[in-house]
N, C-alpha and C. Protein backbone atom coordinates (compact mmCIF):
# COMPACT_ATOMS: atom_id res chain seq x y z
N UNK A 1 0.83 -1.17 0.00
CA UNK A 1 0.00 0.00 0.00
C UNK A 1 0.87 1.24 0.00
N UNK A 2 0.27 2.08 -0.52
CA UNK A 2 1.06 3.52 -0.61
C UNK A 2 0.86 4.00 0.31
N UNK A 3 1.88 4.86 1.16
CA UNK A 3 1.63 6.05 2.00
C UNK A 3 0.85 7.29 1.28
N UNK A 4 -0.51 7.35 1.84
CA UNK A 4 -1.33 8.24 1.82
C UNK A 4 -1.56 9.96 2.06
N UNK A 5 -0.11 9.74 3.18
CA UNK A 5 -0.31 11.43 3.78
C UNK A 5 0.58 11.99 2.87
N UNK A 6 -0.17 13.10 3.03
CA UNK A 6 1.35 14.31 1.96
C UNK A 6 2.00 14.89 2.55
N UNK A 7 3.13 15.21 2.34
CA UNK A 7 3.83 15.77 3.12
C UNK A 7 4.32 17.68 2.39
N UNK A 8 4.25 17.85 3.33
CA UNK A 8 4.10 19.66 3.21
C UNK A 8 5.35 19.89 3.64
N UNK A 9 5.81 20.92 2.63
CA UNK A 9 6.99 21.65 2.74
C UNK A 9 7.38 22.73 4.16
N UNK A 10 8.23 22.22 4.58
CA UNK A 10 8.61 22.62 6.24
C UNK A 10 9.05 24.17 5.85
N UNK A 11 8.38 25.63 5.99
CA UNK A 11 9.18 26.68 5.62
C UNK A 11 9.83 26.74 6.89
N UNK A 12 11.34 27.20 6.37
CA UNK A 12 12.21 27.27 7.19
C UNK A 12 12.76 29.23 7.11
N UNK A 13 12.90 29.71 8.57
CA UNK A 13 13.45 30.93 8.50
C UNK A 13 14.70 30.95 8.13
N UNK A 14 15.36 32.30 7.30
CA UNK A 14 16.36 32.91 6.80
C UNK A 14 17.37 32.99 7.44
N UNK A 15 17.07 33.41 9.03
CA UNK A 15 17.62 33.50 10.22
C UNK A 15 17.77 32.71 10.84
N UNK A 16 18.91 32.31 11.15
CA UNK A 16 19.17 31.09 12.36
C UNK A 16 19.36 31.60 13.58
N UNK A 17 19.00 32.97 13.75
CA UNK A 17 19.32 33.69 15.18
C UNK A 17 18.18 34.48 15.05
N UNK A 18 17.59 33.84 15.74
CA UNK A 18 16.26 33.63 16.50
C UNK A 18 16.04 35.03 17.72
N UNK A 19 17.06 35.31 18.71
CA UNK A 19 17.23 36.06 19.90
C UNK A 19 18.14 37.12 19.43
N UNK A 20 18.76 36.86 18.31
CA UNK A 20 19.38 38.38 18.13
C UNK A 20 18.87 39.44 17.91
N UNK A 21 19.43 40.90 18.41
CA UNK A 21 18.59 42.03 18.90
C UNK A 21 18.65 42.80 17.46
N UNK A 22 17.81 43.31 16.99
CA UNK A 22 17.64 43.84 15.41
C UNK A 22 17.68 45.11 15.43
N UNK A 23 17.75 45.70 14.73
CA UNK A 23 18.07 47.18 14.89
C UNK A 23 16.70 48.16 14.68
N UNK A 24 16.91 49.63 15.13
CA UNK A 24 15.52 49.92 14.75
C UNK A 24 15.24 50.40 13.31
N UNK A 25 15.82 50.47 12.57
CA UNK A 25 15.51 50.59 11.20
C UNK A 25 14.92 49.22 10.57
N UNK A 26 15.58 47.84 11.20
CA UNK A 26 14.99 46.85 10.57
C UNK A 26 13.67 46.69 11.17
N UNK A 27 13.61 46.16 12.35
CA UNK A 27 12.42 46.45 13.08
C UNK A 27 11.17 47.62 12.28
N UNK A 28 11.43 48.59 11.84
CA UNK A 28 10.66 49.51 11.71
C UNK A 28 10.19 49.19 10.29
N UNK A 29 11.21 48.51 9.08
CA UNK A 29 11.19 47.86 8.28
C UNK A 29 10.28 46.55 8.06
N UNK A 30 10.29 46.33 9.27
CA UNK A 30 9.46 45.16 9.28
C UNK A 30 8.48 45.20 9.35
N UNK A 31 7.98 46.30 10.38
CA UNK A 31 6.44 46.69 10.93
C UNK A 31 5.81 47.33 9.87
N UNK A 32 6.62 48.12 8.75
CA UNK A 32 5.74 48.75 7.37
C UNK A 32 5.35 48.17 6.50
N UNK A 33 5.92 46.63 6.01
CA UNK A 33 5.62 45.58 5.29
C UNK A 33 4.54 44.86 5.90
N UNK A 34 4.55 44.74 7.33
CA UNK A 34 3.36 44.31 7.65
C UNK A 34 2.06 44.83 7.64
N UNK A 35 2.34 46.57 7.91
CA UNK A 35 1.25 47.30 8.31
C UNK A 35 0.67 47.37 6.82
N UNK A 36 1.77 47.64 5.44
CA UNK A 36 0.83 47.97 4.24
C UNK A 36 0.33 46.82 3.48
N UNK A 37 0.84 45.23 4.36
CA UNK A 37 -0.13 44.08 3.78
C UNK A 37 0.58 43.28 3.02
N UNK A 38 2.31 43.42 3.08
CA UNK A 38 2.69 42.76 1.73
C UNK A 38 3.17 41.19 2.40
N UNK A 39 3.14 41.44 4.38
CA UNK A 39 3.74 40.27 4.65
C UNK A 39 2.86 40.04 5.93
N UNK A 40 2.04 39.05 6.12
CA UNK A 40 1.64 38.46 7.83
C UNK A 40 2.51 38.55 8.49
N UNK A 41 1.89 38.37 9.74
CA UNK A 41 3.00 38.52 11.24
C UNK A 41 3.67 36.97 11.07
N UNK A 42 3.28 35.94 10.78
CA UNK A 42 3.79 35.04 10.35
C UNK A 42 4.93 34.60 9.36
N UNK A 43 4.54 35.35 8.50
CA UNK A 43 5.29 35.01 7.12
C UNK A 43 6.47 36.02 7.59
N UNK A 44 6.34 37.40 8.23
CA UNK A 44 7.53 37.88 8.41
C UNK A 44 8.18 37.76 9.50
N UNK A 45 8.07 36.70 10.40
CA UNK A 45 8.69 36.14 11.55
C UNK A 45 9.67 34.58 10.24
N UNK A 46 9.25 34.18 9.57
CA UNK A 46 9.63 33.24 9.00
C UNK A 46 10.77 34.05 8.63
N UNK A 47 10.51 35.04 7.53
CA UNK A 47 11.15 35.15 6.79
C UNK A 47 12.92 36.59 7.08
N UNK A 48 12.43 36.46 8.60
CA UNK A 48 13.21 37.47 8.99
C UNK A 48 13.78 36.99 10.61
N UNK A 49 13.13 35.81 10.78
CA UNK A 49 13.73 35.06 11.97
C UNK A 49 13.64 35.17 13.25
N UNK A 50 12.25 35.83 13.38
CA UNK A 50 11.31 36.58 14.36
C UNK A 50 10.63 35.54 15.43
N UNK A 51 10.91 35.96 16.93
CA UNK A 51 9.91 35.19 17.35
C UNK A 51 8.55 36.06 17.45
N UNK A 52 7.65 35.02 16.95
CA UNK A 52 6.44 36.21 17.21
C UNK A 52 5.65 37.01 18.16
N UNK A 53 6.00 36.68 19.34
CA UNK A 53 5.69 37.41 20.62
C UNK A 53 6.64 38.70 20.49
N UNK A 54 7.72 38.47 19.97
CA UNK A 54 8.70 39.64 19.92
C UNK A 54 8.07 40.41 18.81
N UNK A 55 7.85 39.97 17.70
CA UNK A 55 6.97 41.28 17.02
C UNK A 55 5.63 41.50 17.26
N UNK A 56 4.84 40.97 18.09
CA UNK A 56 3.64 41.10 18.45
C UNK A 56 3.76 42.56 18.99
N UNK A 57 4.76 42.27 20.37
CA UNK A 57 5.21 43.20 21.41
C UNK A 57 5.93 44.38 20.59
N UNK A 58 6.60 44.46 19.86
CA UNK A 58 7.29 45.69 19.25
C UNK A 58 6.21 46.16 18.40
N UNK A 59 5.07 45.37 17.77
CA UNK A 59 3.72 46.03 16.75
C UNK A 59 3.22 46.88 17.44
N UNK A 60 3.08 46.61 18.95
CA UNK A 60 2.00 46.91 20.20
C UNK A 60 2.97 48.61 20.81
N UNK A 61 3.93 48.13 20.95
CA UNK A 61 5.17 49.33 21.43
C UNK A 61 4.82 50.11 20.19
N UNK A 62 4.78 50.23 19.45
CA UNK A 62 4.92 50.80 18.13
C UNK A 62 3.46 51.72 18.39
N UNK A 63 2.43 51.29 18.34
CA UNK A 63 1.59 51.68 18.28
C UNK A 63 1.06 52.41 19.55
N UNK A 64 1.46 51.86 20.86
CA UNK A 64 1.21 53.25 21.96
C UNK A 64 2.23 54.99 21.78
N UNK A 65 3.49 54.41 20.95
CA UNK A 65 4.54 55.36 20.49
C UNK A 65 3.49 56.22 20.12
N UNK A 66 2.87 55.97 19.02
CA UNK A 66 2.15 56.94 17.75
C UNK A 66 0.95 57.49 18.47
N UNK A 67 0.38 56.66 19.22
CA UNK A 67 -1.01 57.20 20.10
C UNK A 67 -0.09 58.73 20.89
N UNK A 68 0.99 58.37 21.66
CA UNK A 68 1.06 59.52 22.24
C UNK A 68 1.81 60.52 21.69
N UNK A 69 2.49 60.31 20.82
CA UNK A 69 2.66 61.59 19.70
C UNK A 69 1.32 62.02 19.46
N UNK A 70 0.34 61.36 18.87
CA UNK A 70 -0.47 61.97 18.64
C UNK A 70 -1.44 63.34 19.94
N UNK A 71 -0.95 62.99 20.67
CA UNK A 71 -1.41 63.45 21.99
C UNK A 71 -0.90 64.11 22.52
N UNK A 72 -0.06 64.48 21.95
CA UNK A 72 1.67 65.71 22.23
C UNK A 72 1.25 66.56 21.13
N UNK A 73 0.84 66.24 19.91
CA UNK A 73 0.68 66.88 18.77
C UNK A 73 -0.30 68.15 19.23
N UNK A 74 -1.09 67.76 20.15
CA UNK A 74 -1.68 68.95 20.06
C UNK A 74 -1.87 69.84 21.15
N UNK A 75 -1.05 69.64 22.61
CA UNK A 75 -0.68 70.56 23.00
C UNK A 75 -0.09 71.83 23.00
N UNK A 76 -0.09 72.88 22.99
CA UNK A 76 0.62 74.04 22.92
C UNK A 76 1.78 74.05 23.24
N UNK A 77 2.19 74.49 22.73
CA UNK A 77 4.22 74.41 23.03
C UNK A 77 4.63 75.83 23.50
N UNK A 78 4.14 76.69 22.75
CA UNK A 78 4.14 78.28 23.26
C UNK A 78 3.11 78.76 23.47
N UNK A 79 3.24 79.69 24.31
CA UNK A 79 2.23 80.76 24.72
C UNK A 79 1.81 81.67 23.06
N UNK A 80 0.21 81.66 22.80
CA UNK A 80 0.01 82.61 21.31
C UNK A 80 -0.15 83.94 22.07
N UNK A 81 0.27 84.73 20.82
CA UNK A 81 0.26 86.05 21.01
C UNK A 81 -0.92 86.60 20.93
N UNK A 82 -2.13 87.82 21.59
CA UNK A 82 -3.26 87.85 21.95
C UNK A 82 -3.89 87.76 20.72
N UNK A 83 -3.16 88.67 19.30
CA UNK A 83 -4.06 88.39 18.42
C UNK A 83 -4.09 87.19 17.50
N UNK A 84 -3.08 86.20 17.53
CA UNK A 84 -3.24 85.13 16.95
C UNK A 84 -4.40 84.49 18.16
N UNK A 85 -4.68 84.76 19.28
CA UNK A 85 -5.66 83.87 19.77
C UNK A 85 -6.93 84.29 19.96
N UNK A 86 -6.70 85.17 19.28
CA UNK A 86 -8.16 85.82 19.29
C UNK A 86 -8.65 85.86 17.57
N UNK A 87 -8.16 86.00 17.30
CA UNK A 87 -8.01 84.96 15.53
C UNK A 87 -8.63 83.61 15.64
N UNK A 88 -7.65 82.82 16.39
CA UNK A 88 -8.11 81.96 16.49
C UNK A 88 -9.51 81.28 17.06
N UNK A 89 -9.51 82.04 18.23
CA UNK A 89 -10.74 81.34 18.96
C UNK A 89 -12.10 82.11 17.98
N UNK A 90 -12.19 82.88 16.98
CA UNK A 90 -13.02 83.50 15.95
C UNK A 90 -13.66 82.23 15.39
N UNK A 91 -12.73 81.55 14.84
CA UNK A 91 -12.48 81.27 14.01
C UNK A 91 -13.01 79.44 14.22
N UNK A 92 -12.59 79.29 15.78
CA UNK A 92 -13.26 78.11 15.96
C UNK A 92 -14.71 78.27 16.74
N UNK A 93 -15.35 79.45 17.26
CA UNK A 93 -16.42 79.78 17.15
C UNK A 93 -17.24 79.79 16.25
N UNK A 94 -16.73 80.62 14.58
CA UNK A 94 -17.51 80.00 13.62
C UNK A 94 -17.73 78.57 13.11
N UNK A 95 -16.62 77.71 13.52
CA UNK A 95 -16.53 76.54 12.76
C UNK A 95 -17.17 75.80 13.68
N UNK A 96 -17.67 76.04 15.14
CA UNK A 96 -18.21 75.24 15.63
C UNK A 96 -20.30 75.67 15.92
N UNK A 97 -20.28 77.23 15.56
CA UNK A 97 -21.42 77.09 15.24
C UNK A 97 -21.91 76.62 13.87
N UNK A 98 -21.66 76.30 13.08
CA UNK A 98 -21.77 76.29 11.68
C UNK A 98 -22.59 74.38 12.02
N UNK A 99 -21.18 73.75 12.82
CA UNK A 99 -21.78 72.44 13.22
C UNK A 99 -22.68 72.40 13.90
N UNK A 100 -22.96 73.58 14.50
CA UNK A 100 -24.32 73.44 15.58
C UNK A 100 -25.50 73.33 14.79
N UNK A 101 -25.92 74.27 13.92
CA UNK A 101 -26.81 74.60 12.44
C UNK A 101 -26.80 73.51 12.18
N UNK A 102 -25.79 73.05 11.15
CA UNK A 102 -25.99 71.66 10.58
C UNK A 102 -26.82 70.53 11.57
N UNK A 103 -26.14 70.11 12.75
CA UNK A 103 -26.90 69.70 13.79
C UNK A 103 -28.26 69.89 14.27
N UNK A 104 -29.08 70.93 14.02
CA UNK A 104 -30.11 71.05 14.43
C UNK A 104 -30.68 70.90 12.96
N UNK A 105 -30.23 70.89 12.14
CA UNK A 105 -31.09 70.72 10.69
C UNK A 105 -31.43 69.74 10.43
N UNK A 106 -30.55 68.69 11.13
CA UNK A 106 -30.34 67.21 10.79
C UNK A 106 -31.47 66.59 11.75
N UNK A 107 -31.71 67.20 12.98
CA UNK A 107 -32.60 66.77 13.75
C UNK A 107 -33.64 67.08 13.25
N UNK A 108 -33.91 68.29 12.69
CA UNK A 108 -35.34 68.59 12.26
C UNK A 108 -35.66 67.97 11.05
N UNK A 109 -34.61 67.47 10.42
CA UNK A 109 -35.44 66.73 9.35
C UNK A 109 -35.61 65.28 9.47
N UNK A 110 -34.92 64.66 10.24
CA UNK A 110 -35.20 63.21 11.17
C UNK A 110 -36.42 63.72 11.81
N UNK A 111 -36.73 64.47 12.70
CA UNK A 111 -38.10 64.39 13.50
C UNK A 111 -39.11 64.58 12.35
N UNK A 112 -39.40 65.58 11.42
CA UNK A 112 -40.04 65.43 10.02
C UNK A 112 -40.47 64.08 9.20
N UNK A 113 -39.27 63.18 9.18
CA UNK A 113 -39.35 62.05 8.52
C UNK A 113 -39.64 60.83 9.11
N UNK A 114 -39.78 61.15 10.87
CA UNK A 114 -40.85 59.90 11.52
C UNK A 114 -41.98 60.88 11.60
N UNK A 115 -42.17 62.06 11.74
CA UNK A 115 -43.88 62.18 11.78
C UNK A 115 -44.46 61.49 10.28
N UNK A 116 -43.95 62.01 9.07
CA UNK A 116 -44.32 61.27 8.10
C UNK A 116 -44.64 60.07 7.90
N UNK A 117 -43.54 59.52 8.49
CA UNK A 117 -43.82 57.94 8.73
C UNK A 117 -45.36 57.50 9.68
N UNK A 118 -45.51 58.57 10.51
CA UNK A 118 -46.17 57.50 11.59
C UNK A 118 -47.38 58.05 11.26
N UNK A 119 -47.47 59.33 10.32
CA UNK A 119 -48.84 59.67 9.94
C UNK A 119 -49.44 59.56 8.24
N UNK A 120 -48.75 59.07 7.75
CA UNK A 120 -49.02 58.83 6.34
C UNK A 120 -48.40 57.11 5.98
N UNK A 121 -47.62 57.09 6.80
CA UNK A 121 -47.43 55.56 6.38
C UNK A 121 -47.78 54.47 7.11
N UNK A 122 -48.21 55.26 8.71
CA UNK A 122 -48.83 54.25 9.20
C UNK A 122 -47.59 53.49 10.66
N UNK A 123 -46.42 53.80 10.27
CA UNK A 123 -45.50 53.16 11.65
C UNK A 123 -45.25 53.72 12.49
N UNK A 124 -45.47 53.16 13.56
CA UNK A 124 -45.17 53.20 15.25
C UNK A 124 -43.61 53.59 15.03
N UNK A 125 -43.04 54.80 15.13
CA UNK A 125 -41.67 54.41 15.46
C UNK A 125 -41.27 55.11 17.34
N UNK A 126 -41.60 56.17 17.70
CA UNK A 126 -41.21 56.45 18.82
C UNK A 126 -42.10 55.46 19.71
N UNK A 127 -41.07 55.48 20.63
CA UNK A 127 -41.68 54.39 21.67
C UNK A 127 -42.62 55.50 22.84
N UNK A 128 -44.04 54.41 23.15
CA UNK A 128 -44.94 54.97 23.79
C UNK A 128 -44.21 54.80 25.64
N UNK A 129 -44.56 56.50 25.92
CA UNK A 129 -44.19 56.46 27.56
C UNK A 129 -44.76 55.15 28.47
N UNK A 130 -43.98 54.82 28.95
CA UNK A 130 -44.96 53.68 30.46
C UNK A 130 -44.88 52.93 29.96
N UNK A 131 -43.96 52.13 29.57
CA UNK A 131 -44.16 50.50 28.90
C UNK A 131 -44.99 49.75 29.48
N UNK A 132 -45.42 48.77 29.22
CA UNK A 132 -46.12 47.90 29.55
C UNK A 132 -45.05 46.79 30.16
N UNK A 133 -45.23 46.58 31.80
CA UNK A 133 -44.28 45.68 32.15
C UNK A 133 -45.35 44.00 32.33
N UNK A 134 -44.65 43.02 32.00
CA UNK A 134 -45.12 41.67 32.01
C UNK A 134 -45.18 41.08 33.49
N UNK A 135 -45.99 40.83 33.72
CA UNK A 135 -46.75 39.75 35.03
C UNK A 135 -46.42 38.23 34.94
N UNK A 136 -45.67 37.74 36.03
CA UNK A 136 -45.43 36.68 35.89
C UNK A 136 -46.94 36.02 36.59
């Protein structure tokens, strides 16, 4: 009788050093091939000799890095001068009433489009006060 099972090609990593410490350009190299899709966390632990807890953990490091840049990004660094902040705060006064408008337009035409509903088409959509609670 023939042996039945197949046997699958063992991929073997590039790297035979497994624990050696990588640099941060490669590392960083590594994490952009992964992030834009060209390699799994798998395939580039194979192919670069990775244990994968170690790039799990440097994906993860990587990514609280960028959270708090991002979170530095927008603190003030200097004191603004009165009329750049008075410029400014203009300026996000208009831009935030403008969203207010939009906001209330949006409501009024949602409340418009369930009265329609519930008087020309016939559906229940707001829920009636005092529910009805069940009796065991």
């Amino acid at each position: 009788m023939e042996n039945t099972k197949k046997q699958t090609k063992k991929l073997d990593a590039k790297s035979k050093a497994p624990y050696q410490r990588r640099s941060e350009f490669e590392m960083v190299k590594i994490s952009s091939e992964i992030q834009s899709g060209l390699l799994s966390i798998r395939s580039a632990c194979l192919k670069y000799g990775l244990c994968r807890n170690t790039l799990k953990l440097y994906l993860t490091k990587q990514a609280i890095r960028t959270l708090v840049q991002d979170e530095t990004m927008y603190l003030p660094t200097a004191p603004m001068k009165p009329e750049l902040k008075e410029s400014t705060v203009k300026r996000e006064i208009q831009k935030l009433t403008k969203e207010l408008e939009y906001a209330k337009l949006k409501i009024l035409s949602l409340e418009t489009m369930i009265k329609v509903a519930e008087e020309d088409l016939h559906i229940k959509i707001r829920k009636k006060r005092g529910t009805k609670q069940l009796k065991d």
